[in-house]
Protein backbone atom coordinates (compact mmCIF):
# COMPACT_ATOMS: atom_id res chain seq x y z
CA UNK A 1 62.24 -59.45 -154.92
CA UNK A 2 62.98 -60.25 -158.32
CA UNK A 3 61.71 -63.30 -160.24
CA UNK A 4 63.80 -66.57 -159.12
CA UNK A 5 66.15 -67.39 -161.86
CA UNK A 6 66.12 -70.51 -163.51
CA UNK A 7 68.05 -73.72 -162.94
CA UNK A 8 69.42 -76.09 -165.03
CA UNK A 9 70.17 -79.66 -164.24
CA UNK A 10 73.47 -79.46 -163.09
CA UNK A 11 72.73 -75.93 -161.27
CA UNK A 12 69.90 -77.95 -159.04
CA UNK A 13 72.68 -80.21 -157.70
CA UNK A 14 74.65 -77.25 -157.01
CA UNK A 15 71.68 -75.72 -155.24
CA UNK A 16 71.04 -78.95 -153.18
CA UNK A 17 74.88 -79.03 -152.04
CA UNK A 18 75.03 -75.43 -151.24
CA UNK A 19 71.45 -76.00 -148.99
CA UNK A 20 72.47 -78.49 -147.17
CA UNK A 21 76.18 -76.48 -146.30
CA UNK A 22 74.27 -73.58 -145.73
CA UNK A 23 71.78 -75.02 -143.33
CA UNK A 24 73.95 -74.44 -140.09
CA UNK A 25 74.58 -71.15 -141.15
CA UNK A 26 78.17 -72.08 -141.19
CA UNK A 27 79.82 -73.14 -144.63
CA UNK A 28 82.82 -74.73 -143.47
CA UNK A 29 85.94 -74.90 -146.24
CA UNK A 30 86.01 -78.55 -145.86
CA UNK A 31 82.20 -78.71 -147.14
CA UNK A 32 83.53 -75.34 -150.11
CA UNK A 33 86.26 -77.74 -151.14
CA UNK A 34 83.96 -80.84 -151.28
CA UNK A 35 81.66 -78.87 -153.87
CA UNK A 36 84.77 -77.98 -155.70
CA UNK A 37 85.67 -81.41 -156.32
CA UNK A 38 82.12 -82.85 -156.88
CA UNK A 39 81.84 -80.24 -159.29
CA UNK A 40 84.98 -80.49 -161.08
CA UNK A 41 85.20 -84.55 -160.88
CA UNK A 42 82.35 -86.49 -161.18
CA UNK A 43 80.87 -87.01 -164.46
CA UNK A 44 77.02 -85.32 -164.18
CA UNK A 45 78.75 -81.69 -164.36
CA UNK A 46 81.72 -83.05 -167.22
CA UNK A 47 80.28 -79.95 -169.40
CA UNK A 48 78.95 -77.48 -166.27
CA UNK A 49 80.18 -74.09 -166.31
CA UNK A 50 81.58 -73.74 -162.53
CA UNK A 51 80.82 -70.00 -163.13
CA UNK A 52 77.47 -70.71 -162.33
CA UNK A 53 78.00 -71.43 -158.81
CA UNK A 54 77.52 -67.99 -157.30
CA UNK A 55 74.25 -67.21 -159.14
CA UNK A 56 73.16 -70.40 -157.81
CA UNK A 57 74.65 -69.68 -154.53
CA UNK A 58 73.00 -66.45 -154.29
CA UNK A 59 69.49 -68.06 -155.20
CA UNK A 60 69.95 -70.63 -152.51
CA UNK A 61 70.60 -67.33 -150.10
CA UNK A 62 68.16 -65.42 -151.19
CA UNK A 63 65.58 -68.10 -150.77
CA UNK A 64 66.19 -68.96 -147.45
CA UNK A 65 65.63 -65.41 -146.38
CA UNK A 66 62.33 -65.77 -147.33
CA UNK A 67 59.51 -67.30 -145.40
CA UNK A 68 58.96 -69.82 -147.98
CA UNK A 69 62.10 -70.10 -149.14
CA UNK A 70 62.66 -73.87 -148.42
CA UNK A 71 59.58 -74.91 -149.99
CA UNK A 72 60.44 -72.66 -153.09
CA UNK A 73 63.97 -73.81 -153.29
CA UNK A 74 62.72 -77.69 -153.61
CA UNK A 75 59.43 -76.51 -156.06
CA UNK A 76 62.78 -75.46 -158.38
CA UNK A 77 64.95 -78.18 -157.84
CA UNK A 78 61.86 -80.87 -158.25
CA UNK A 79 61.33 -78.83 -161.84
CA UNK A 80 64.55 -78.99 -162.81
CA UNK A 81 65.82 -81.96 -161.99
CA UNK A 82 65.10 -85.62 -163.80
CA UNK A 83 63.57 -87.71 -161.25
CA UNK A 84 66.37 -90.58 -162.36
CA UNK A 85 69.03 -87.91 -160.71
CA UNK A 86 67.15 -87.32 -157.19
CA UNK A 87 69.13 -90.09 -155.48
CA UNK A 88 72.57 -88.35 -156.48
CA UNK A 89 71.53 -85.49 -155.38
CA UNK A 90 71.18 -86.70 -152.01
CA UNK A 91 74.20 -88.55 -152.22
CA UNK A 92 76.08 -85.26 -153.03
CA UNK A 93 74.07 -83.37 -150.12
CA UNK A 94 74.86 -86.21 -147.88
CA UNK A 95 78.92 -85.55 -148.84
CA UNK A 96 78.50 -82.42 -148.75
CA UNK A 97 77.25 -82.56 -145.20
CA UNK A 98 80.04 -85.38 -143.51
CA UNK A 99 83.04 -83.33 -145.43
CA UNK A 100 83.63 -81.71 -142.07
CA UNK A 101 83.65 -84.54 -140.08
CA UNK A 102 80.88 -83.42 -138.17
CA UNK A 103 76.70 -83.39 -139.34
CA UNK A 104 74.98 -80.41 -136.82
CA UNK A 105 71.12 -80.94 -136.31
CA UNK A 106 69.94 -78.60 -138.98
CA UNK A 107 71.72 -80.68 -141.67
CA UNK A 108 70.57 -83.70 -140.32
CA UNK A 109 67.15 -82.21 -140.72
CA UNK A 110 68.11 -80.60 -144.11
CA UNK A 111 68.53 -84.05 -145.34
CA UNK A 112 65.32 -85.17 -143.95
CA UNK A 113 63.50 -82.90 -145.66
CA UNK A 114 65.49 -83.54 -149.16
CA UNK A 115 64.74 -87.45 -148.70
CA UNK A 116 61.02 -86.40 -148.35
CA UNK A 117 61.02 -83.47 -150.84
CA UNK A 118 62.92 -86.00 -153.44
CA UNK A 119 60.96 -88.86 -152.23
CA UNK A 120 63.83 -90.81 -151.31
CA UNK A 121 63.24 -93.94 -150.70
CA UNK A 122 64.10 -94.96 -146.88
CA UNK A 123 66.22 -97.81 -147.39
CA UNK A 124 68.01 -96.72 -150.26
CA UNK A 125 68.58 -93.15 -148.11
CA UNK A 126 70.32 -95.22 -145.65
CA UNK A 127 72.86 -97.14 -148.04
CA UNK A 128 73.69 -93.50 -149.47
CA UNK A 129 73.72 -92.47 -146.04
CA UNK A 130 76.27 -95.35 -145.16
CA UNK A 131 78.73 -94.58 -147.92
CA UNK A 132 79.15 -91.25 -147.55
CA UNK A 133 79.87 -91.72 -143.59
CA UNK A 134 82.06 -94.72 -144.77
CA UNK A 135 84.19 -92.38 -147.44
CA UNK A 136 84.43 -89.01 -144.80
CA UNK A 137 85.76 -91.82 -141.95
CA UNK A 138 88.87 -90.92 -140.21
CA UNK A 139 91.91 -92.28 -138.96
């Protein structure tokens, strides 16, 4: 395989998002249109080119075909992202993961391994935790 292509900032988040949809081997449209929005709303991507997303996409693929895959997937995002930034990026995983209403075992143990990997701390995991299952609630 070729060398692993380089990340930026912004392309790390992306990564993290598209891990933790991927991680059921089901990406659901609900959790597609969730990145959408992150991407095009919230302020951290304001000048991210959303062309990007299928090379990172593709990366995130790519790596988890690969025996070590997981553990080279967070090496990149750890070296690309500022530390200050590893809570929103498991605040967008966590969205990511209750836009379908539903959180399957592997993402619940994708997002274990992100609040480890990003050295999350437990209690603030659970308040991020809590507001994403408070803003995915239905009627």
């Amino acid at each position: 395989m070729s060398e692993t292509p380089s990340l930026t900032a912004q392309d790390a988040l992306c990564a993290v998002m598209i891990a933790v949809s991927a991680s059921d081997e089901n990406i659901r449209t609900a959790e597609l249109v969730k990145i959408t929005n992150i991407i095009n709303n919230l302020p951290v991507f304001a000048d991210y080119d959303s062309d990007h997303v299928p090379r990172v996409s593709q990366t995130v693929f790519d790596l988890f075909d690969q025996e070590d895959g997981l553990d080279a997937l967070f090496g990149l995002i750890r070296e690309t992202l500022p530390e200050r930034l590893n809570e929103t990026a498991y605040a967008l995983a966590c969205d990511v993961a209750a836009a379908d209403g539903e959180i399957a075992q592997s993402e619940l143990r994708m997002l274990e391994e992100m609040r480890y990997e990003l050295n999350i701390d437990r209690l603030h995991a659970a308040a991020i935790e809590r507001g994403a299952r408070a803003r995915h609630m239905t009627l």
